[in-house]
N, C-alpha and C. Protein backbone atom coordinates (compact mmCIF):
# COMPACT_ATOMS: atom_id res chain seq x y z
N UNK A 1 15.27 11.07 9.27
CA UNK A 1 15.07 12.19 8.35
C UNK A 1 13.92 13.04 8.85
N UNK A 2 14.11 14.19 9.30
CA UNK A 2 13.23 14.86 9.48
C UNK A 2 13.07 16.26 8.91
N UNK A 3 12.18 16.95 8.31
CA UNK A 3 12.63 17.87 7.08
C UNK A 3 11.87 18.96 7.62
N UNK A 4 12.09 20.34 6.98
CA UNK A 4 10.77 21.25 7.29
C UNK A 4 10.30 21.96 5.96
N UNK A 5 9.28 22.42 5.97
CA UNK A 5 8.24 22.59 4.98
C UNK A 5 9.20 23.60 4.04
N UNK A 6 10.34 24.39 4.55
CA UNK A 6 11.01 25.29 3.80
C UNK A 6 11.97 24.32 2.94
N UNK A 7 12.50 23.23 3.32
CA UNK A 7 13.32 22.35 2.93
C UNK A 7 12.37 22.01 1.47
N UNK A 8 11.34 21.31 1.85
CA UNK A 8 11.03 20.56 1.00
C UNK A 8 10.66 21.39 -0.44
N UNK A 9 9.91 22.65 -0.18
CA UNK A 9 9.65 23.52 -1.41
C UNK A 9 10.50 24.07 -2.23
N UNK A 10 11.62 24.42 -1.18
CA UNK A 10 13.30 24.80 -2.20
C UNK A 10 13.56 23.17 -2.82
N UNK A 11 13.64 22.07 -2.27
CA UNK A 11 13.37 21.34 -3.29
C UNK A 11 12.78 21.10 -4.01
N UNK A 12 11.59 20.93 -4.35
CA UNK A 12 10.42 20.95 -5.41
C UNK A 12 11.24 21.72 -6.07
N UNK A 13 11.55 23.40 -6.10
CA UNK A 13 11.13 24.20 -6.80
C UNK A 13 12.58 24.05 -7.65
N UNK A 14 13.92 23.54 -7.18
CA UNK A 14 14.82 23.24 -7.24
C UNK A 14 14.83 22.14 -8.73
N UNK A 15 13.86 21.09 -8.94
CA UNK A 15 13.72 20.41 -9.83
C UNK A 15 12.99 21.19 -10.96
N UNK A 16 12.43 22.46 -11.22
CA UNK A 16 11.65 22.70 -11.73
C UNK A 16 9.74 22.17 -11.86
N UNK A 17 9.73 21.57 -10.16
CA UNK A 17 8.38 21.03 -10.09
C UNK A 17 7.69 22.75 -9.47
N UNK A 18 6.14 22.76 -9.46
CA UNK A 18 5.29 23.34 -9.23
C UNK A 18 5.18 23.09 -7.73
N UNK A 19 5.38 24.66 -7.00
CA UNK A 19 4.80 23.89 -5.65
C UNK A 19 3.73 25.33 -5.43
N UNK A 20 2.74 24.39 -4.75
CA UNK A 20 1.10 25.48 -4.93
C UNK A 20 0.91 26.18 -3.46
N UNK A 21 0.49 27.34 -3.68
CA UNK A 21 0.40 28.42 -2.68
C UNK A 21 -0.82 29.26 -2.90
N UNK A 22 -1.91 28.53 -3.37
CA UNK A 22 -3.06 29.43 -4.03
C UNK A 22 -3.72 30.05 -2.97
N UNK A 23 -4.55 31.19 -3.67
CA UNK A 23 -5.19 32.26 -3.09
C UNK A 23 -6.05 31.26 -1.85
N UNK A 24 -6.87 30.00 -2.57
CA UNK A 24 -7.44 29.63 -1.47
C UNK A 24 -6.34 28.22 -0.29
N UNK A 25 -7.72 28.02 0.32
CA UNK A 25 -6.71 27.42 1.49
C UNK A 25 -6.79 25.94 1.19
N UNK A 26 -6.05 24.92 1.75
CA UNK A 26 -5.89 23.72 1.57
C UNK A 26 -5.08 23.39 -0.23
N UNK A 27 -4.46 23.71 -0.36
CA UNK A 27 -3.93 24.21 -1.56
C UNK A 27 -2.58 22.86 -1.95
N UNK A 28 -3.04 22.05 -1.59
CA UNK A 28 -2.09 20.58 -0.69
C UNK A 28 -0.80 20.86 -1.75
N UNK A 29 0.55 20.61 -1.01
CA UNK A 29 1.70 19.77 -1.79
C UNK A 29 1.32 18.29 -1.20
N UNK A 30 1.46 17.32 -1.74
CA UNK A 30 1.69 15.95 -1.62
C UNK A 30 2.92 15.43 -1.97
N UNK A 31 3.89 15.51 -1.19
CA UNK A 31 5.44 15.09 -1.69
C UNK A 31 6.04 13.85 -0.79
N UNK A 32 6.61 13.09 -1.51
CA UNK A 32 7.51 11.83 -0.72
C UNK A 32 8.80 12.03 -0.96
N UNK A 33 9.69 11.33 0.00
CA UNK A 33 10.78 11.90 -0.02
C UNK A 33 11.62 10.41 0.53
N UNK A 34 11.81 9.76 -0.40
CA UNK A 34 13.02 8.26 -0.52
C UNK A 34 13.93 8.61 -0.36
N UNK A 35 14.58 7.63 0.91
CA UNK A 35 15.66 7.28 1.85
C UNK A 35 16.92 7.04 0.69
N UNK A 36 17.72 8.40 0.07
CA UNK A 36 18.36 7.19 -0.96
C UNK A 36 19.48 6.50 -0.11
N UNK A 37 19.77 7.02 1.09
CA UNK A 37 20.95 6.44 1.74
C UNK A 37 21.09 4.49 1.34
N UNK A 38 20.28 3.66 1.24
CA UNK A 38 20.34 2.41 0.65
C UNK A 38 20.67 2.29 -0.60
N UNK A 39 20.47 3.26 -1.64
CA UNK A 39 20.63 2.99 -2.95
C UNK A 39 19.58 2.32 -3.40
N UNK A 40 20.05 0.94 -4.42
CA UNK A 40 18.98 0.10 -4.77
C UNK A 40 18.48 -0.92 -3.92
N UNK A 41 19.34 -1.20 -3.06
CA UNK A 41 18.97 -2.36 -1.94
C UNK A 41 17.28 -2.43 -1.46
N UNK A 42 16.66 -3.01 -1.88
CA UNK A 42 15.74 -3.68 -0.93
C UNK A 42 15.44 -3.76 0.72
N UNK A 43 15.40 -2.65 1.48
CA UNK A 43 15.44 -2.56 2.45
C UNK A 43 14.36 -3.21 3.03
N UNK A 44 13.10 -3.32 2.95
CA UNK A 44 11.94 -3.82 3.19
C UNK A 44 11.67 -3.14 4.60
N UNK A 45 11.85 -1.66 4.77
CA UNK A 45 11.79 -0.80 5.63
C UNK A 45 10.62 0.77 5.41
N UNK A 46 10.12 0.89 6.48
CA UNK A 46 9.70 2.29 6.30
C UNK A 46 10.14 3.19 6.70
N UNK A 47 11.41 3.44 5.80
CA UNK A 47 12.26 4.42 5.56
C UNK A 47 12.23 5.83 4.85
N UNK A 48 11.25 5.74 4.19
CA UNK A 48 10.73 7.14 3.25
C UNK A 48 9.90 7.89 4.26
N UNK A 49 9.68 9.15 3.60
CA UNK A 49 8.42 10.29 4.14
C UNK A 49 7.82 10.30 3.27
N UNK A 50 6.75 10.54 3.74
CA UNK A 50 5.22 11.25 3.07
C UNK A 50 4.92 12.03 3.54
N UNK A 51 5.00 13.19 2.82
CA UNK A 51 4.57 15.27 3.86
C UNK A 51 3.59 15.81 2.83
N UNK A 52 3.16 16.36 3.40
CA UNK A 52 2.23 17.33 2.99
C UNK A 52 2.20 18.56 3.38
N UNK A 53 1.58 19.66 2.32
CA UNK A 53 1.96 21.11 3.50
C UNK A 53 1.19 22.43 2.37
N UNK A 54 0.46 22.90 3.16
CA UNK A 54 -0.61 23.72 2.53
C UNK A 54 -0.48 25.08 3.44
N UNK A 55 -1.73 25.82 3.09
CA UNK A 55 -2.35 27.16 3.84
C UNK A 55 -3.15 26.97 4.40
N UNK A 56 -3.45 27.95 5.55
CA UNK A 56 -5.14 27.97 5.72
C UNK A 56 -5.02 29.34 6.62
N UNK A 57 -5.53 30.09 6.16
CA UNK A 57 -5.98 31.86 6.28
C UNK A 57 -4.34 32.59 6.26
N UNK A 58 -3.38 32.00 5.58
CA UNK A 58 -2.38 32.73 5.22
C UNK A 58 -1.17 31.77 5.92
N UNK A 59 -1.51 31.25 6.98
CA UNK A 59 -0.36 29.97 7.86
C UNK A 59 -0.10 28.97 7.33
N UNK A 60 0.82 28.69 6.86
CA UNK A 60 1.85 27.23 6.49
C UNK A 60 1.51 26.33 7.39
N UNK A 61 0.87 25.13 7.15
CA UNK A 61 1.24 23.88 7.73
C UNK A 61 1.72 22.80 7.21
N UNK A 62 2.24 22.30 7.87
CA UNK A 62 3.49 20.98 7.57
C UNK A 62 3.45 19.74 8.06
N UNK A 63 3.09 18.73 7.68
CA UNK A 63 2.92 17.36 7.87
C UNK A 63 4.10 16.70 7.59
N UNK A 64 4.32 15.15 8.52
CA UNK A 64 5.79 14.31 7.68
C UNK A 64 5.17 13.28 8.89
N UNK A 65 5.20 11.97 8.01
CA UNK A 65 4.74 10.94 8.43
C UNK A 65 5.98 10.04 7.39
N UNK A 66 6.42 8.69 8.76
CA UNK A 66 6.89 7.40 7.88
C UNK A 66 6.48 6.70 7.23
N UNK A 67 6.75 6.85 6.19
CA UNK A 67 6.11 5.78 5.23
C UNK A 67 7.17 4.72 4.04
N UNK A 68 6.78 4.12 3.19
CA UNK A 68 7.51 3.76 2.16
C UNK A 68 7.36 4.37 0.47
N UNK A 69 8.70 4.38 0.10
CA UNK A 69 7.90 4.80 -1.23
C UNK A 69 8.54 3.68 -2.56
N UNK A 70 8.73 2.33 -1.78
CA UNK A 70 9.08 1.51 -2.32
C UNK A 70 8.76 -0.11 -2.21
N UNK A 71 8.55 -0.96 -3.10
CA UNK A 71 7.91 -2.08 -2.80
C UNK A 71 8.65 -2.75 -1.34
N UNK A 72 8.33 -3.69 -0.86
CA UNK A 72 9.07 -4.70 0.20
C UNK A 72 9.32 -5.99 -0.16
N UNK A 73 9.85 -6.64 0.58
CA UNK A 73 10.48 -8.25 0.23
C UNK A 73 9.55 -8.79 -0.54
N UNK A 74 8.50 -9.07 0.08
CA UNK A 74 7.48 -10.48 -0.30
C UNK A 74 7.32 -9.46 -1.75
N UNK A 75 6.69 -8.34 -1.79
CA UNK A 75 6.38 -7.00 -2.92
C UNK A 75 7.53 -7.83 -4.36
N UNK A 76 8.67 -7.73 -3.57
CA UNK A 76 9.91 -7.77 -4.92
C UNK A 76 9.69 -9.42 -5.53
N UNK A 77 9.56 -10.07 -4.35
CA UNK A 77 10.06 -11.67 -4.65
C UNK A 77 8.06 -12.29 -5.12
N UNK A 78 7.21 -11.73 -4.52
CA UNK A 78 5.93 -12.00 -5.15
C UNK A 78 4.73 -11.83 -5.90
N UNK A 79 5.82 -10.36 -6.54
CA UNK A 79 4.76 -9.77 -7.16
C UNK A 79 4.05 -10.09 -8.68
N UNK A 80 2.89 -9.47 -8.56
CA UNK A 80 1.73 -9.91 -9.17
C UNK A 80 1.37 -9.42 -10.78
N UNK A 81 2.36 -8.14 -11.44
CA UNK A 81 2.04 -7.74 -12.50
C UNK A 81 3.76 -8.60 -13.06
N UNK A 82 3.37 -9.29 -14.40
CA UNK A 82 4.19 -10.56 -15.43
C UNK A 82 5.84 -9.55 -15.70
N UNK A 83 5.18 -8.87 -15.95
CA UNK A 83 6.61 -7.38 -16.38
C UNK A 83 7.60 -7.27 -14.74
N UNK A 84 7.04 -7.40 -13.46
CA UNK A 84 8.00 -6.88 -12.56
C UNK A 84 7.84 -6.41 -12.00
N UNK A 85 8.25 -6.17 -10.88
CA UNK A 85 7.47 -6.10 -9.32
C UNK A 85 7.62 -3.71 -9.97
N UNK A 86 6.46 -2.74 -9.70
CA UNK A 86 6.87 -1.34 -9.93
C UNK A 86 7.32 -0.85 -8.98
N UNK A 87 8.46 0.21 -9.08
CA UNK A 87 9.01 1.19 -8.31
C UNK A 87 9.07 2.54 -9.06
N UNK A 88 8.24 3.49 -8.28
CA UNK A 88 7.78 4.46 -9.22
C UNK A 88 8.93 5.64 -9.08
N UNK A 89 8.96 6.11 -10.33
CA UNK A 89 10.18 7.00 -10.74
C UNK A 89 10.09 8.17 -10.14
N UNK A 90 11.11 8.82 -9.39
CA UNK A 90 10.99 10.29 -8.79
C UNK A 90 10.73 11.33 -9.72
N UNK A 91 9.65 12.15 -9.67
CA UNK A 91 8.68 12.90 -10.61
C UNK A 91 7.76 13.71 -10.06
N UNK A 92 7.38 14.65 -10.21
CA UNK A 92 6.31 15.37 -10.38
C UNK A 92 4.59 14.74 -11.01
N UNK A 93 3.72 14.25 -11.03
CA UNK A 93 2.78 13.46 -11.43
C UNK A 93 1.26 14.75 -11.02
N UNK A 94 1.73 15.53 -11.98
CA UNK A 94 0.36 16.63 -11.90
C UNK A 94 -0.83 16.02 -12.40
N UNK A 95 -1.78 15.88 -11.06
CA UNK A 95 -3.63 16.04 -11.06
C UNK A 95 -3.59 14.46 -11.72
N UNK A 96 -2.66 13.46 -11.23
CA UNK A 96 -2.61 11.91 -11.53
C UNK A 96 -3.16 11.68 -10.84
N UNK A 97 -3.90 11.57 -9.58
CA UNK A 97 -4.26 10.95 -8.05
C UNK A 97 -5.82 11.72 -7.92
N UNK A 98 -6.68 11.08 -6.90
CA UNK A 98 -7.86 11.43 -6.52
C UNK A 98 -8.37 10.76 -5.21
N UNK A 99 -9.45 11.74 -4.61
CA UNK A 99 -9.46 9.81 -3.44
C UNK A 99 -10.80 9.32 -4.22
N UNK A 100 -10.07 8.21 -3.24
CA UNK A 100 -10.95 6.90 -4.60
C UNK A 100 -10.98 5.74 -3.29
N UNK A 101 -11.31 5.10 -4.01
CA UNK A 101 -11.13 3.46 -2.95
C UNK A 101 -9.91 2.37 -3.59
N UNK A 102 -9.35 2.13 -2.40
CA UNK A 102 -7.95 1.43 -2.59
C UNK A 102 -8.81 0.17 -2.98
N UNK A 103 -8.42 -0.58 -3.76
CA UNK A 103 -8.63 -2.15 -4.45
C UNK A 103 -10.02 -2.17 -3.55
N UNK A 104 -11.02 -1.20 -3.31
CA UNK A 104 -12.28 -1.13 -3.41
C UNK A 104 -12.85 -1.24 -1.66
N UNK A 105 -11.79 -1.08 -1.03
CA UNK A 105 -11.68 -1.51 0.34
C UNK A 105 -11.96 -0.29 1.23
N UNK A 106 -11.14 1.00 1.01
CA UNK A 106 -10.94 2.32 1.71
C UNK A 106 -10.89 3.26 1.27
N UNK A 107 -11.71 4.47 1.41
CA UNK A 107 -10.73 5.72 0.59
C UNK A 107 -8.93 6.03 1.13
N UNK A 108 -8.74 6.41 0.12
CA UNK A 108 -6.88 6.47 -0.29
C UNK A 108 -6.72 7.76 -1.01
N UNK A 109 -5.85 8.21 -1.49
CA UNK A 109 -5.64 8.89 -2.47
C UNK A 109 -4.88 7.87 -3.43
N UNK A 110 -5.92 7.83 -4.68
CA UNK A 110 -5.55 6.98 -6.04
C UNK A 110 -4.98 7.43 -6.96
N UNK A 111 -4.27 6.64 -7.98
CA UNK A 111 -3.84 6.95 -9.27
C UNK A 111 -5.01 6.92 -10.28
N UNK A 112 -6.08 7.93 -10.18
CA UNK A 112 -7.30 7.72 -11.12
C UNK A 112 -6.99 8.73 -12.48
N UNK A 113 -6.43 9.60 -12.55
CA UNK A 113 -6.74 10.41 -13.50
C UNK A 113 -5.14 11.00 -14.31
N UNK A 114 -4.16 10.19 -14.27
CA UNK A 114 -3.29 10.20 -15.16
C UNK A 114 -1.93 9.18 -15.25
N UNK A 115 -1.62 9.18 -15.77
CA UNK A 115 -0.08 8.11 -16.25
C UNK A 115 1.36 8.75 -15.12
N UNK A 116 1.84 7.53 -14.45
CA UNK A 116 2.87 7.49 -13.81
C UNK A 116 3.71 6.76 -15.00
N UNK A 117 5.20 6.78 -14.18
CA UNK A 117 6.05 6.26 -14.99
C UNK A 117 6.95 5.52 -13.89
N UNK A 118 6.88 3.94 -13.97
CA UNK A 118 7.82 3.45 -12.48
C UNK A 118 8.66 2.50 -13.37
N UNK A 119 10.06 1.71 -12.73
CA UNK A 119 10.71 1.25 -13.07
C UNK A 119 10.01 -0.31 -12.91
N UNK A 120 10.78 -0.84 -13.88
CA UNK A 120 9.94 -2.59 -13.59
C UNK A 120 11.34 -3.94 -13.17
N UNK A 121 11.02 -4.25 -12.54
CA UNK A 121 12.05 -5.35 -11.83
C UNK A 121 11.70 -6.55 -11.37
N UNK A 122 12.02 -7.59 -12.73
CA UNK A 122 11.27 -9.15 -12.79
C UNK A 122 12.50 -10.34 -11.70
N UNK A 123 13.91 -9.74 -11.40
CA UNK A 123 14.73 -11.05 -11.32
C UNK A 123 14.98 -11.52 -9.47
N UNK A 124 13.92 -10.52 -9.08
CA UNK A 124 13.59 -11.07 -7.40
C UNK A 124 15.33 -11.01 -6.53
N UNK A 125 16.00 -10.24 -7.47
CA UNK A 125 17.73 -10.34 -6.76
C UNK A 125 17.42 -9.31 -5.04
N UNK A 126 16.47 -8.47 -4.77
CA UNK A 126 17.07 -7.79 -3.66
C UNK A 126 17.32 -6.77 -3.70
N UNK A 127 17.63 -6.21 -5.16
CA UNK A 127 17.74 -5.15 -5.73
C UNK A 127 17.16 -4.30 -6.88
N UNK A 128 16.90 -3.39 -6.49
CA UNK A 128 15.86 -2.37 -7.29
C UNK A 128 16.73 -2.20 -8.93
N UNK A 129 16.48 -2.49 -10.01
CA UNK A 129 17.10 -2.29 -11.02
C UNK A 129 16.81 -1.12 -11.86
N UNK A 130 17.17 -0.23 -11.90
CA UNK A 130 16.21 1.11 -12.64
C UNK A 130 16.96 1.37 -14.34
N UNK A 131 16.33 0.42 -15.34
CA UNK A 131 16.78 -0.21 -16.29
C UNK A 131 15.32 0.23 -17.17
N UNK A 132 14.26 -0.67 -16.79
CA UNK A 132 13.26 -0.81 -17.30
C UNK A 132 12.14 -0.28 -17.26
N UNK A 133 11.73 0.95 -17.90
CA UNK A 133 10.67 2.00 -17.76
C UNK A 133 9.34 1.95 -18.05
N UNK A 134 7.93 2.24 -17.60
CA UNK A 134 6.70 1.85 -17.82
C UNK A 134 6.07 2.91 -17.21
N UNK A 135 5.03 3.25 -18.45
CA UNK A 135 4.49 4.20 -18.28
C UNK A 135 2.93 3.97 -18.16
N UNK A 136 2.03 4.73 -17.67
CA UNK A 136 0.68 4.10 -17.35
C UNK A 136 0.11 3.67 -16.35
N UNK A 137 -1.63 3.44 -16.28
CA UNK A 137 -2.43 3.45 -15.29
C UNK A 137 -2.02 2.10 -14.57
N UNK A 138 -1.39 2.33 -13.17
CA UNK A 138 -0.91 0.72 -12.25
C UNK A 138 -1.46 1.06 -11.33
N UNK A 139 -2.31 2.02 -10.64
CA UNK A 139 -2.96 1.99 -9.38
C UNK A 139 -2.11 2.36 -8.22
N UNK A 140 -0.75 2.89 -8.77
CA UNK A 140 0.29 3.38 -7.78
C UNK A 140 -0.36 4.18 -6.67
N UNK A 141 -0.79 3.56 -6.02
CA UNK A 141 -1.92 4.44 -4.98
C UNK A 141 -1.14 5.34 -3.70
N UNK A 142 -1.71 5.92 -3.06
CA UNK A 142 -1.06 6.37 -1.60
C UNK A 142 -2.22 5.74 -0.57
N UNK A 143 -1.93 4.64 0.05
CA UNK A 143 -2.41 4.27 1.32
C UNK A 143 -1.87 3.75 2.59
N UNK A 144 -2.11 2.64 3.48
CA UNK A 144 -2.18 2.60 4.34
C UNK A 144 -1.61 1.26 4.68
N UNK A 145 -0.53 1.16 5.38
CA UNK A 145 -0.57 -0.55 6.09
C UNK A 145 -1.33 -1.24 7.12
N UNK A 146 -0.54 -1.82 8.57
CA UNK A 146 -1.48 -2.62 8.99
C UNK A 146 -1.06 -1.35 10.13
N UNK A 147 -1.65 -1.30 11.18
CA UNK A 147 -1.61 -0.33 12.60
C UNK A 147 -0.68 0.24 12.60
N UNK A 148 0.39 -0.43 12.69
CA UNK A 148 1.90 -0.04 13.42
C UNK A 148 2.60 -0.83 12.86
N UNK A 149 3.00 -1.12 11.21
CA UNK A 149 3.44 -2.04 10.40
C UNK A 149 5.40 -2.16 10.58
N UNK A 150 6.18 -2.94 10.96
CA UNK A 150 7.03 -3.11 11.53
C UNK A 150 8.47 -3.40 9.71
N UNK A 151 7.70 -3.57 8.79
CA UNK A 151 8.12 -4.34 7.70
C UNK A 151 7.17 -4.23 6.55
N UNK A 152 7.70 -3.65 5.58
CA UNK A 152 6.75 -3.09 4.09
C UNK A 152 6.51 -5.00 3.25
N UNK A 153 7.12 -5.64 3.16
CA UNK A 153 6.52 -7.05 2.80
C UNK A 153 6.17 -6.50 1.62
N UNK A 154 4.55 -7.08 1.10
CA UNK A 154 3.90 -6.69 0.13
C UNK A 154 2.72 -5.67 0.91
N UNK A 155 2.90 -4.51 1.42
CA UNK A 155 2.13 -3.76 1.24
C UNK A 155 2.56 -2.92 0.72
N UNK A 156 3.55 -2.83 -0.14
CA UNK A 156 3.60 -2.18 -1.52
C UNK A 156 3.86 -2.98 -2.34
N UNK A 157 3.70 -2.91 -3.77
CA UNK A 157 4.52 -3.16 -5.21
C UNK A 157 4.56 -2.43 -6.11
N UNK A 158 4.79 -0.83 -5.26
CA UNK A 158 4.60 -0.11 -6.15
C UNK A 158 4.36 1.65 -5.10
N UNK A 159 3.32 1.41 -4.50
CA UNK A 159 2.45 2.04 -3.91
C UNK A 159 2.89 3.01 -2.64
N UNK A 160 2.56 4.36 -2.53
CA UNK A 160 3.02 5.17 -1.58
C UNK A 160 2.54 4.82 0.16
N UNK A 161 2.88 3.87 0.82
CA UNK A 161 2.63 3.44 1.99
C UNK A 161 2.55 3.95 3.38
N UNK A 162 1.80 4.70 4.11
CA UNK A 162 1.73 5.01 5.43
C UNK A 162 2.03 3.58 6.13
N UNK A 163 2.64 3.77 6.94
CA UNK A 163 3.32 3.23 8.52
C UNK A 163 2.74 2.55 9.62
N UNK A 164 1.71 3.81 9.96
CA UNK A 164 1.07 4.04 10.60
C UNK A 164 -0.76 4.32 10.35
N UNK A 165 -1.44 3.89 10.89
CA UNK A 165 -2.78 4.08 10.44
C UNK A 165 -3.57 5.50 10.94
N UNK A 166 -2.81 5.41 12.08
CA UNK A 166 -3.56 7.20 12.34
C UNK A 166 -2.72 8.28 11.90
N UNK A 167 -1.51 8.35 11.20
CA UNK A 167 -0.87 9.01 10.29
C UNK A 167 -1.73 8.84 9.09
N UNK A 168 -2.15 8.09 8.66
CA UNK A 168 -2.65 8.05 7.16
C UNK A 168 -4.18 8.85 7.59
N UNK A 169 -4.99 8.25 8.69
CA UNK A 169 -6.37 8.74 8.95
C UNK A 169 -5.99 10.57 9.03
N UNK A 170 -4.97 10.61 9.57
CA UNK A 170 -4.56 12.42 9.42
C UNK A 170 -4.40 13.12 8.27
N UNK A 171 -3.73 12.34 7.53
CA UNK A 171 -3.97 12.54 6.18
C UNK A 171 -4.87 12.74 5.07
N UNK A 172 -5.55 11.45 5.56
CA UNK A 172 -6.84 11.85 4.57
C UNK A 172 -8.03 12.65 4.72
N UNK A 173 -8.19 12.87 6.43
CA UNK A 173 -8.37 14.31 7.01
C UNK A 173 -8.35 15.45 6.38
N UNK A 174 -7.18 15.77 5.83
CA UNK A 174 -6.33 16.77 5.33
C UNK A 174 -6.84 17.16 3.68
N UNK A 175 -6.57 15.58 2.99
CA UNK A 175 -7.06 15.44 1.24
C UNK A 175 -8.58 15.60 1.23
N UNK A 176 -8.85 15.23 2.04
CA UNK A 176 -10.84 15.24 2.17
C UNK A 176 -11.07 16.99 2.18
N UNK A 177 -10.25 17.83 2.45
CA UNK A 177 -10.84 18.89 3.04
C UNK A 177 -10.38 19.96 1.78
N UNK A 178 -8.91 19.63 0.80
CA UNK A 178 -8.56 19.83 -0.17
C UNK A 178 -9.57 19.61 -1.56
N UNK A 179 -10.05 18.68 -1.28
CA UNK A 179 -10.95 18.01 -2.18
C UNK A 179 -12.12 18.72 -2.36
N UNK A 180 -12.57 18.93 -1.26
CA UNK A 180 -13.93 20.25 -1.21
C UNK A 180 -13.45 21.38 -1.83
N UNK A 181 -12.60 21.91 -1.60
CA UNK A 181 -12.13 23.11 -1.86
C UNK A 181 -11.89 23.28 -3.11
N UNK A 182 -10.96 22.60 -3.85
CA UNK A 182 -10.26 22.55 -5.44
C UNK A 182 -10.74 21.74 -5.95
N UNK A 183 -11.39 20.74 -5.68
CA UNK A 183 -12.13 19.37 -6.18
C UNK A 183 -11.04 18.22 -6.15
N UNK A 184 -11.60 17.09 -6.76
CA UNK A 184 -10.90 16.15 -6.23
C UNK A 184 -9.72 15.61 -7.52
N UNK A 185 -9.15 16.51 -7.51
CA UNK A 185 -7.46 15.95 -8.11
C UNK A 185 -6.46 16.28 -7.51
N UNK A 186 -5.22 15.63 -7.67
CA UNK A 186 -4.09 15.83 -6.59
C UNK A 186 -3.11 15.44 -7.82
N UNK A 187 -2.05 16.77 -7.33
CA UNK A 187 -0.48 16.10 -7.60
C UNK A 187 0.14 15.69 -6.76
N UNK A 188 1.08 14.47 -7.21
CA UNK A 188 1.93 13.77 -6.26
C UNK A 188 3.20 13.56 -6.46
N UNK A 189 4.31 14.12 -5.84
CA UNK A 189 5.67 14.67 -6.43
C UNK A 189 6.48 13.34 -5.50
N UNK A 190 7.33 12.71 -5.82
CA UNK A 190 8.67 11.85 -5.29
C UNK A 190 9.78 12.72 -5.52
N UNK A 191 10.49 12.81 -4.10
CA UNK A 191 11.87 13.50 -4.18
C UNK A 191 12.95 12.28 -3.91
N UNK A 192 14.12 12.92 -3.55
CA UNK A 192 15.25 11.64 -3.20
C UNK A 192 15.83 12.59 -1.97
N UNK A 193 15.99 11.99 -0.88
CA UNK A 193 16.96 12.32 -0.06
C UNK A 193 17.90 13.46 -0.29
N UNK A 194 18.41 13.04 -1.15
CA UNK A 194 19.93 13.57 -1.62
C UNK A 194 19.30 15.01 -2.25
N UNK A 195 17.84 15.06 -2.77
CA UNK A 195 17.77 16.41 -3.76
C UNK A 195 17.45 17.64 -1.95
N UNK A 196 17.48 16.71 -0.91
CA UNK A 196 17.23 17.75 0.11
C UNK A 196 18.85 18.17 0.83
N UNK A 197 19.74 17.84 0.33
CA UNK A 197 21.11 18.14 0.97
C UNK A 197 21.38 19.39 0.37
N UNK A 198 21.47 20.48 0.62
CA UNK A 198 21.87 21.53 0.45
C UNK A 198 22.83 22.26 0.59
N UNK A 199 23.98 23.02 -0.01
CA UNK A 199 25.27 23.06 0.13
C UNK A 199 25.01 24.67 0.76
C-alpha cells in the first residue's frame, strides 16, 4: 500500500473528518490507514500505515511509514486489561494525543488529553470481534517497536505501532516541531484501506 498525500485528504475529507491546512506551518495530519484486505483475522503483521502530512512555507509534505494499527498474537492471546485485548475504532480522535512518555520510557505521541473508543476482544480466537465497544482513557499511544520488528506480538494491544525505529525517530522529529508551533495537542484519525479505493 502505498498512498499519496492527495489520496489520503480526499479521504479524510470524504468521512466528514477535518483535515488541517493552517495559515501556519507544521499544521500535522496524523492519519493511519488499516490493511482491511485481512478483515478480522489476526495477522500479527505490520501491515498498516502511519502518514503524516503538513506545510511548511506553502509546500505539502508527505510521510508513510509501516506500521500496525492493530494488536498482535501474544497482544490478542496475552493481554493485560480483564475486558479484552483493545482494537481501536476507525475515527477521527480530535486534540486526544500529546507527546508524552510511553509507559514512562520515551517520548511518543500519547493518548493524554481525550477519550478514544476501541473494540474489546476477551476469547483469544485469532480474530478481531468488533461487537464490544469502550470508550475512554487506555493509553492507545502511537510508538515504536524493536529496530526492524519482523512480527507485532505484543507490541501492541491496542496501540499505533512504528516498524521501524528510525521511521518513528522521523516522526517524532516532525510532532516535536508541530508542538512548538500549535502547542502540544494532536489529532489522530484511523482510516480503512477500502475508504482509499476510489471509483
Amino acid at each position: 500500500m502505498i498512498y499519496t498525500r492527495e489520496q489520503i485528504e480526499k479521504a479524510v475529507k470524504a468521512k466528514g473528518y477535518a483535515y488541517f491546512a493552517g495559515a501556519k506551518d507544521y499544521d500535522v495530519n496524523i492519519i493511519g490507514v488499516r490493511n482491511s484486505a485481512p478483515g478480522q483475522k489476526v495477522t500479527n503483521l505490520f501491515d498498516d500505515k502511519l502518514t503524516i502530512s503538513y506545510r511548511v512555507d506553502g509546500k505539502w509534505f508527505y510521510h508513510e511509514w509501516d506500521a500496525t494499527t492493530e494488536p498482535g498474537k501474544k497482544g490478542v492471546t496475552q493481554y493485560h486489561n480483564a475486558n479484552g485485548v483493545a482494537r481501536l475504532v476507525p475515527n477521527q480522535y480530535r486534540g486526544a494525543y500529546a507527546v508524552s512518555m510511553h509507559r514512562g520510557k520515551y517520548q511518543a505521541v500519547c493518548q493524554r488529553l481525550g477519550d478514544v473508543t476501541v473494540w474489546r476482544d476477551s476469547n483469544k480466537d485469532m480474530t478481531f470481534d468488533e461487537v464490544e465497544t469502550d470508550t475512554g482513557m487506555f493509553g492507545i499511544n502511537i510508538h515504536k517497536a524493536g529496530t526492524v520488528s519482523s512480527f507485532v506480538e505484543n507490541w501492541s494491544e491496542g496501540c499505533q505501532v512504528f516498524k521501524k525505529v528510525k521511521d518513528f525517530n522521523e516522526f517524532m522529529v516532525i510532532a516535536n516541531r508541530a508542538k512548538e508551533i500549535h502547542g502540544n495537542h494532536f489529532t489522530y484519525t484511523l482510516l480503512e484501506s477500502k475508504d482509499l479505493q476510489f471509483k
